[in-house]
PDB file of N, CA and C in Angstrom:
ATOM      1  N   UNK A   1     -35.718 -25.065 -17.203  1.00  0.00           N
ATOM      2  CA  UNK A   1     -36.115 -25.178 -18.603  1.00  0.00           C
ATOM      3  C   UNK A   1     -35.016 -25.882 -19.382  1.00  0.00           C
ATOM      4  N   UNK A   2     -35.376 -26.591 -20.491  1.00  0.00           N
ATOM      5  CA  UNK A   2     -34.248 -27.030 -21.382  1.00  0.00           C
ATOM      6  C   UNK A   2     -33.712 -26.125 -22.096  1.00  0.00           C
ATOM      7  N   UNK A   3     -32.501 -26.544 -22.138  1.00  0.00           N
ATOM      8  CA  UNK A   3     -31.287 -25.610 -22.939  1.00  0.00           C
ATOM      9  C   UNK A   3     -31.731 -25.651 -24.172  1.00  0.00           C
ATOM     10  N   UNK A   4     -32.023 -26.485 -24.832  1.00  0.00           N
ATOM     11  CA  UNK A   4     -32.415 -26.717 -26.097  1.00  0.00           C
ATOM     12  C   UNK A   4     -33.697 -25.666 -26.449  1.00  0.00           C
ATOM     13  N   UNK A   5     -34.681 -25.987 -25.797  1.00  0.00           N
ATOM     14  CA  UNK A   5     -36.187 -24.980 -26.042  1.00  0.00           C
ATOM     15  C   UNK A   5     -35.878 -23.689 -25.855  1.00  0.00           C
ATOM     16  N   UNK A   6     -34.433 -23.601 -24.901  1.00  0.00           N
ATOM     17  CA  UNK A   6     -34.819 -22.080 -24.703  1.00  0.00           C
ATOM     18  C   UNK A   6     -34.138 -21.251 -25.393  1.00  0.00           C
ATOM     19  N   UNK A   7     -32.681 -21.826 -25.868  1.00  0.00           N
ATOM     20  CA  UNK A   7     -32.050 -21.491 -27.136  1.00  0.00           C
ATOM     21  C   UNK A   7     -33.254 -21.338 -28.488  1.00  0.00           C
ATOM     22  N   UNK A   8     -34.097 -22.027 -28.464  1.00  0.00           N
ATOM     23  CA  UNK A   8     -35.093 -22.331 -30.343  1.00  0.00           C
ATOM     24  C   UNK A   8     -36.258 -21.272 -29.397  1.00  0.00           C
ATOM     25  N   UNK A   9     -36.504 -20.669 -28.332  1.00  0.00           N
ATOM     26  CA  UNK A   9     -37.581 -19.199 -27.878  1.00  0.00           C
ATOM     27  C   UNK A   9     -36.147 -18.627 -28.184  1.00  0.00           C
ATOM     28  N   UNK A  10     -35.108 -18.219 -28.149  1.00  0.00           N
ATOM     29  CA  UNK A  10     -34.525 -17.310 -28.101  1.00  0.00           C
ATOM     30  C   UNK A  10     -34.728 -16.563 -29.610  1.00  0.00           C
ATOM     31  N   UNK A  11     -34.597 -17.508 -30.532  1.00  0.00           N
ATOM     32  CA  UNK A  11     -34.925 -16.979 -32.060  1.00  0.00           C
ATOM     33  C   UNK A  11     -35.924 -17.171 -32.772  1.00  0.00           C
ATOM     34  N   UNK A  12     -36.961 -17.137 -31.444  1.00  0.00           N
ATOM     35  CA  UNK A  12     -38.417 -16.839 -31.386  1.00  0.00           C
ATOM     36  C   UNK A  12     -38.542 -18.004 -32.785  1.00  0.00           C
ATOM     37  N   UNK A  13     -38.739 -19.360 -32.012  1.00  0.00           N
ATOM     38  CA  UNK A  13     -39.408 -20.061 -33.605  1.00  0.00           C
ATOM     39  C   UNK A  13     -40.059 -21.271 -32.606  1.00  0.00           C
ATOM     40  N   UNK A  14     -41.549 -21.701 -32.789  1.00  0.00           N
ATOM     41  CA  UNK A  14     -42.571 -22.543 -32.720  1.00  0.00           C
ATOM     42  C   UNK A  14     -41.689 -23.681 -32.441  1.00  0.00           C
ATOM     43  N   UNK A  15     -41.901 -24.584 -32.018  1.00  0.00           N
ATOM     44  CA  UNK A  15     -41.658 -26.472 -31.992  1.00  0.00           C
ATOM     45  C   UNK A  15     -42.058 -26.768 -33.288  1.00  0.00           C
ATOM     46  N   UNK A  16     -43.029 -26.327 -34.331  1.00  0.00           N
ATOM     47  CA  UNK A  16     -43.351 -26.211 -35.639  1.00  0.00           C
ATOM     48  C   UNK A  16     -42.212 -25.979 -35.910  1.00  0.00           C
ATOM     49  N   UNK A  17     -42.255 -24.967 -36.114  1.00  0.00           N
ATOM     50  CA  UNK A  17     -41.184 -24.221 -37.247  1.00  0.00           C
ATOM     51  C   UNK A  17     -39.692 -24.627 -37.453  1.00  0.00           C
ATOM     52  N   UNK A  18     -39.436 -24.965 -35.891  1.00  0.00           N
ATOM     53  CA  UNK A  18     -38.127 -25.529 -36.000  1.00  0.00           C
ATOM     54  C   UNK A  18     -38.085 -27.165 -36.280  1.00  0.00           C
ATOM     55  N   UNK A  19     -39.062 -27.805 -36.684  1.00  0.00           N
ATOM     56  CA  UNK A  19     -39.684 -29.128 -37.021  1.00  0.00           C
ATOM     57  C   UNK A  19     -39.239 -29.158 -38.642  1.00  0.00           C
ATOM     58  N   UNK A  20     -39.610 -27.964 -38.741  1.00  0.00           N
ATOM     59  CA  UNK A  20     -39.716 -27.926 -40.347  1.00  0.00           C
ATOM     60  C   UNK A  20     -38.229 -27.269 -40.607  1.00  0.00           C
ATOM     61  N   UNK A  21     -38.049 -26.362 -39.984  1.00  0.00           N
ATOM     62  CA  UNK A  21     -36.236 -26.425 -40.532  1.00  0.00           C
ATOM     63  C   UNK A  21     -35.852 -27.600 -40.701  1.00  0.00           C
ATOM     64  N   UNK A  22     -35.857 -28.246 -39.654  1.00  0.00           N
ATOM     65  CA  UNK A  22     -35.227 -29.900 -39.617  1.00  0.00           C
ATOM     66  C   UNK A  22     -35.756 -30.435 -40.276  1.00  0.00           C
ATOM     67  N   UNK A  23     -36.587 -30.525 -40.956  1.00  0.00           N
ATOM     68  CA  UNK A  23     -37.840 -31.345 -42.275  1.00  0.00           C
ATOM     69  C   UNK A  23     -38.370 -32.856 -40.966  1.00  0.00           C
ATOM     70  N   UNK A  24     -38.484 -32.741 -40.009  1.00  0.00           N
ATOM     71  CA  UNK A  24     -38.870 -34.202 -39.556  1.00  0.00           C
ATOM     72  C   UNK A  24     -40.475 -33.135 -38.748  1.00  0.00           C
ATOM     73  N   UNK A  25     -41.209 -34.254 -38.103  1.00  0.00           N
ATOM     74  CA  UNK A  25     -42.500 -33.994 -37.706  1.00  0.00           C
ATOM     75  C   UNK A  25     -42.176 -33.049 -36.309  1.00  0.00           C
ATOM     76  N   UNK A  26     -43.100 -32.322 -35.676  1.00  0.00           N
ATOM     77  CA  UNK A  26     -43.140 -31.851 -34.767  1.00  0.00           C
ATOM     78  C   UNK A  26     -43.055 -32.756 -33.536  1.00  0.00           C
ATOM     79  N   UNK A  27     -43.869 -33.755 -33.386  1.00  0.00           N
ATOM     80  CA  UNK A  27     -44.326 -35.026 -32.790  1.00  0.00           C
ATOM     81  C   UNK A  27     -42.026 -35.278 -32.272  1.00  0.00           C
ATOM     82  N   UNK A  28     -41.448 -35.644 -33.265  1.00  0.00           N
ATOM     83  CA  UNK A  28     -40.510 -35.905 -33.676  1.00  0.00           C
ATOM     84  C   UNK A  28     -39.238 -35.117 -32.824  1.00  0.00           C
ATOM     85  N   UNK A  29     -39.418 -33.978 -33.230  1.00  0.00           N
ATOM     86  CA  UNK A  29     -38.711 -32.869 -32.732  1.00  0.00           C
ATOM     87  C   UNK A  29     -38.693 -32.699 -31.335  1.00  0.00           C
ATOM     88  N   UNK A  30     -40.014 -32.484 -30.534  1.00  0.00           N
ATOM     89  CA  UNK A  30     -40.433 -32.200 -29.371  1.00  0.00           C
ATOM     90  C   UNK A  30     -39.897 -33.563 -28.690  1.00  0.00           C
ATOM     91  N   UNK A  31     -39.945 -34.618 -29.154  1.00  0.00           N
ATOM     92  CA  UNK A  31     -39.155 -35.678 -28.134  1.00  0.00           C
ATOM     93  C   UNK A  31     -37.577 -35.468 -28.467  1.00  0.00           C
ATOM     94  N   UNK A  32     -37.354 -35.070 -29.282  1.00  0.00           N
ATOM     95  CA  UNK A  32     -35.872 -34.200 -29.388  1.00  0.00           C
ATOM     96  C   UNK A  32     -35.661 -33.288 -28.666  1.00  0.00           C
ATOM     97  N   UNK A  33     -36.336 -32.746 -28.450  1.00  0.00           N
ATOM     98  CA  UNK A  33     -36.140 -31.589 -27.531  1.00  0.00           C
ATOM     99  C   UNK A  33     -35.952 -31.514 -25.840  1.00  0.00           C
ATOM    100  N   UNK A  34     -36.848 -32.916 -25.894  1.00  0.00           N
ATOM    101  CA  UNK A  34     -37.184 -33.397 -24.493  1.00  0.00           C
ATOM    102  C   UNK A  34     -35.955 -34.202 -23.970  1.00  0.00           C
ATOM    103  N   UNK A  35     -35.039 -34.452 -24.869  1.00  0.00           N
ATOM    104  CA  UNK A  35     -34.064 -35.440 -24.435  1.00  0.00           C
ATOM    105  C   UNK A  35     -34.816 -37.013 -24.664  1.00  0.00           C
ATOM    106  N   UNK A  36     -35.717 -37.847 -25.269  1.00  0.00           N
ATOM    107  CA  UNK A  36     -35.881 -38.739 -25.271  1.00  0.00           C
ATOM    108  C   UNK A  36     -35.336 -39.109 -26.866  1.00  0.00           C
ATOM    109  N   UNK A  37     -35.039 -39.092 -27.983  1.00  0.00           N
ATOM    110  CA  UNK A  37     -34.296 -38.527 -29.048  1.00  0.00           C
ATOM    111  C   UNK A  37     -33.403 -37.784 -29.238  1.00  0.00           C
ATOM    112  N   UNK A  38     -32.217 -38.708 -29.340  1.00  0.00           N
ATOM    113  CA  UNK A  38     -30.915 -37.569 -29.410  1.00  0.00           C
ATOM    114  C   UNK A  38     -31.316 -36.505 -31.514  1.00  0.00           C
ATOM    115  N   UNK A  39     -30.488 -35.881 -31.367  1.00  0.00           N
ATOM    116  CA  UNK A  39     -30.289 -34.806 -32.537  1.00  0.00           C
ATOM    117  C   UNK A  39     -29.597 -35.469 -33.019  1.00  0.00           C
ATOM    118  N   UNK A  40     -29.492 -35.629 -34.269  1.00  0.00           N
ATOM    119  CA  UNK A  40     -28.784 -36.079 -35.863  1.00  0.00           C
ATOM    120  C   UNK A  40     -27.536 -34.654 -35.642  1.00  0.00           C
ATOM    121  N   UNK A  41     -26.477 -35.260 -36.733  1.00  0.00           N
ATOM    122  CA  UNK A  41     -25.339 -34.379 -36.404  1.00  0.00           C
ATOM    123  C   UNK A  41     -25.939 -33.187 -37.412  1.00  0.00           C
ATOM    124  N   UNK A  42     -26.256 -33.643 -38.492  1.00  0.00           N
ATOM    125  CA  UNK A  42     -27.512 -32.316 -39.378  1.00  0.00           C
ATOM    126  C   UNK A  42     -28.365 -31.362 -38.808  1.00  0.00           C
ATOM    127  N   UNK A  43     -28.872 -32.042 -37.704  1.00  0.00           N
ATOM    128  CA  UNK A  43     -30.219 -31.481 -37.374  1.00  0.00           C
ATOM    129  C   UNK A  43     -29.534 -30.056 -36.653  1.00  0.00           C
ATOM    130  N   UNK A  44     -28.072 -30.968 -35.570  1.00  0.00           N
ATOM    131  CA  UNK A  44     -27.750 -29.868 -34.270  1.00  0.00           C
ATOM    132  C   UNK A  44     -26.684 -28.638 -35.473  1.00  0.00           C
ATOM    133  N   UNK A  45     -26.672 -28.988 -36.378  1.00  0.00           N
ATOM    134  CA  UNK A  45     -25.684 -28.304 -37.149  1.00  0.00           C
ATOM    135  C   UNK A  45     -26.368 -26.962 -37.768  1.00  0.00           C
ATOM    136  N   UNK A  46     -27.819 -27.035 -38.683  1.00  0.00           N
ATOM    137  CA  UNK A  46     -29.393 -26.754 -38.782  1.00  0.00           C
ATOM    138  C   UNK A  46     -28.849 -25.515 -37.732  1.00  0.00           C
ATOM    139  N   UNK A  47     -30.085 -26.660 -36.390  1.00  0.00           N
ATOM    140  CA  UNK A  47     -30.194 -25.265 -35.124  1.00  0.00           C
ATOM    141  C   UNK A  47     -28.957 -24.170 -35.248  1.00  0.00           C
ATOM    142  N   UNK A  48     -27.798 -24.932 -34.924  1.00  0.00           N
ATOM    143  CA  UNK A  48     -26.988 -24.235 -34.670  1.00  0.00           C
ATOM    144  C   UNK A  48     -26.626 -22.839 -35.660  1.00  0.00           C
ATOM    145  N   UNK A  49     -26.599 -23.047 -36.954  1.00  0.00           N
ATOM    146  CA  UNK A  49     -26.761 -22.175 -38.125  1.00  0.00           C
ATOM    147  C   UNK A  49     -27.834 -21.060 -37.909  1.00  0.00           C
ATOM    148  N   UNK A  50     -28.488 -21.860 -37.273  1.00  0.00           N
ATOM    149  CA  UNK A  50     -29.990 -20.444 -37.055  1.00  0.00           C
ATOM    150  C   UNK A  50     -30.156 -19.974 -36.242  1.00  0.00           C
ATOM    151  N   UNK A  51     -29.552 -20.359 -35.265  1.00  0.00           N
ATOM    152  CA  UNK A  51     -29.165 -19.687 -33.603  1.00  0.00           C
ATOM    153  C   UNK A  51     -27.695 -18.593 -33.777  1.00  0.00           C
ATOM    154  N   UNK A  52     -26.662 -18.997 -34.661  1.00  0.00           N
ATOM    155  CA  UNK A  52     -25.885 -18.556 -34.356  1.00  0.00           C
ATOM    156  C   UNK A  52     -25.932 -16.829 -34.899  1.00  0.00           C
ATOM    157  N   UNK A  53     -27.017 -16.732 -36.411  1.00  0.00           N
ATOM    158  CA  UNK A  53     -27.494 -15.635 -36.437  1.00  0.00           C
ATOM    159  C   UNK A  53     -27.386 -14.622 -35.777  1.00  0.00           C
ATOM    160  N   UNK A  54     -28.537 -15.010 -34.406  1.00  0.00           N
ATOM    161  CA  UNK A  54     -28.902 -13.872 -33.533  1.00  0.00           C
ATOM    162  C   UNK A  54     -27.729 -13.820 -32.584  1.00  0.00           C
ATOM    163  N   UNK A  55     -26.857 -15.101 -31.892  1.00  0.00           N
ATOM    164  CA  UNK A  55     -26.214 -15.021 -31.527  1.00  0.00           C
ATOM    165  C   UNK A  55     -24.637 -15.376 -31.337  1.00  0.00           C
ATOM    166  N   UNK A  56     -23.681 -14.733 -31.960  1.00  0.00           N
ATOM    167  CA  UNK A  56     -22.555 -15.306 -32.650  1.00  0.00           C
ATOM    168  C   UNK A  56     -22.101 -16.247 -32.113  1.00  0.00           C
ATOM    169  N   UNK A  57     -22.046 -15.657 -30.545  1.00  0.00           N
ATOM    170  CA  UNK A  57     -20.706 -16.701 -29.638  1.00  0.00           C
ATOM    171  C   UNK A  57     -20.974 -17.894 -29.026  1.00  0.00           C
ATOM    172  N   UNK A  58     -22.375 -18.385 -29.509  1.00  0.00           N
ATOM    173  CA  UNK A  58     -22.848 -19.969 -29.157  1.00  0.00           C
ATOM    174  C   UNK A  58     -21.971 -20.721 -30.081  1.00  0.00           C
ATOM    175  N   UNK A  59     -21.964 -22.085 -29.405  1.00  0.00           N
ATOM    176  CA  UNK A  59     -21.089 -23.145 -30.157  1.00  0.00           C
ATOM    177  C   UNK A  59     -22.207 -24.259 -30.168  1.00  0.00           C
ATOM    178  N   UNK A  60     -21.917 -25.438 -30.509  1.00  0.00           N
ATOM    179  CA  UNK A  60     -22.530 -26.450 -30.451  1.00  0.00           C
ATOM    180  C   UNK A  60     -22.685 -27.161 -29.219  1.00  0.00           C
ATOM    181  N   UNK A  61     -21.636 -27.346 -28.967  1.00  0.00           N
ATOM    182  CA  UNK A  61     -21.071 -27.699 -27.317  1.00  0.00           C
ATOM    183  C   UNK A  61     -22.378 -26.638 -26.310  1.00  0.00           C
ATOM    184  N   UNK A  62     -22.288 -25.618 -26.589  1.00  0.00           N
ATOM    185  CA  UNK A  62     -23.423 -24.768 -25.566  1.00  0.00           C
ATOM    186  C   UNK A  62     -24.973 -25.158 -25.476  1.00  0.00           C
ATOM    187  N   UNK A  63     -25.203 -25.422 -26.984  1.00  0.00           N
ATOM    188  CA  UNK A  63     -26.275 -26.177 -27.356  1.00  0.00           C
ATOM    189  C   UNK A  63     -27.125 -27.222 -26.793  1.00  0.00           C
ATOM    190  N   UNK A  64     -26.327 -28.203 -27.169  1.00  0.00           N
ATOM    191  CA  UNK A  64     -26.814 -29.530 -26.889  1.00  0.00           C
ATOM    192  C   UNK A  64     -25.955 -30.372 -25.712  1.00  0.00           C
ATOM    193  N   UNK A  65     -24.885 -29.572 -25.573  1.00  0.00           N
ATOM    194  CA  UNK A  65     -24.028 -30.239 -24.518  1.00  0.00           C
ATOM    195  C   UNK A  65     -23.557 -29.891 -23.154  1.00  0.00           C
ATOM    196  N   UNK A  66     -24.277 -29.293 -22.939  1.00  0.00           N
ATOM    197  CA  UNK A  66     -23.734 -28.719 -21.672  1.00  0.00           C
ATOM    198  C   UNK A  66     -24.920 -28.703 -20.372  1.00  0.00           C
TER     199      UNK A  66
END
């Protein structure tokens, strides 16, 4: 599974929903997600803010980079 999708199920939120945090389309996101669209430094900053919530000791680096 992607690191990315499974981090955005971890804080239980739709390909929607996390579309709309990011204000861009779902369409949009999901090829973001897929790796065919890299993340804006906003966007991974976003996730990261709303991930780090549930879970403190993620970084960015865990995120999207690893």
């Amino acid at each position: 599974m992607n690191i990315v999708a499974g981090y955005r199920k971890m804080i239980s939120m739709t390909q929607a929903e996390m579309a709309k945090h990011l204000n861009i389309s779902e369409v949009t996101y999901r090829n973001k997600e897929k790796g065919r669209v890299p993340f804006k430094d906003f966007e991974m900053e976003i996730f990261y803010m709303l991930l780090k919530q549930i879970k403190p000791s993620v970084s960015i680096t865990d995120i999207f980079f690893t």
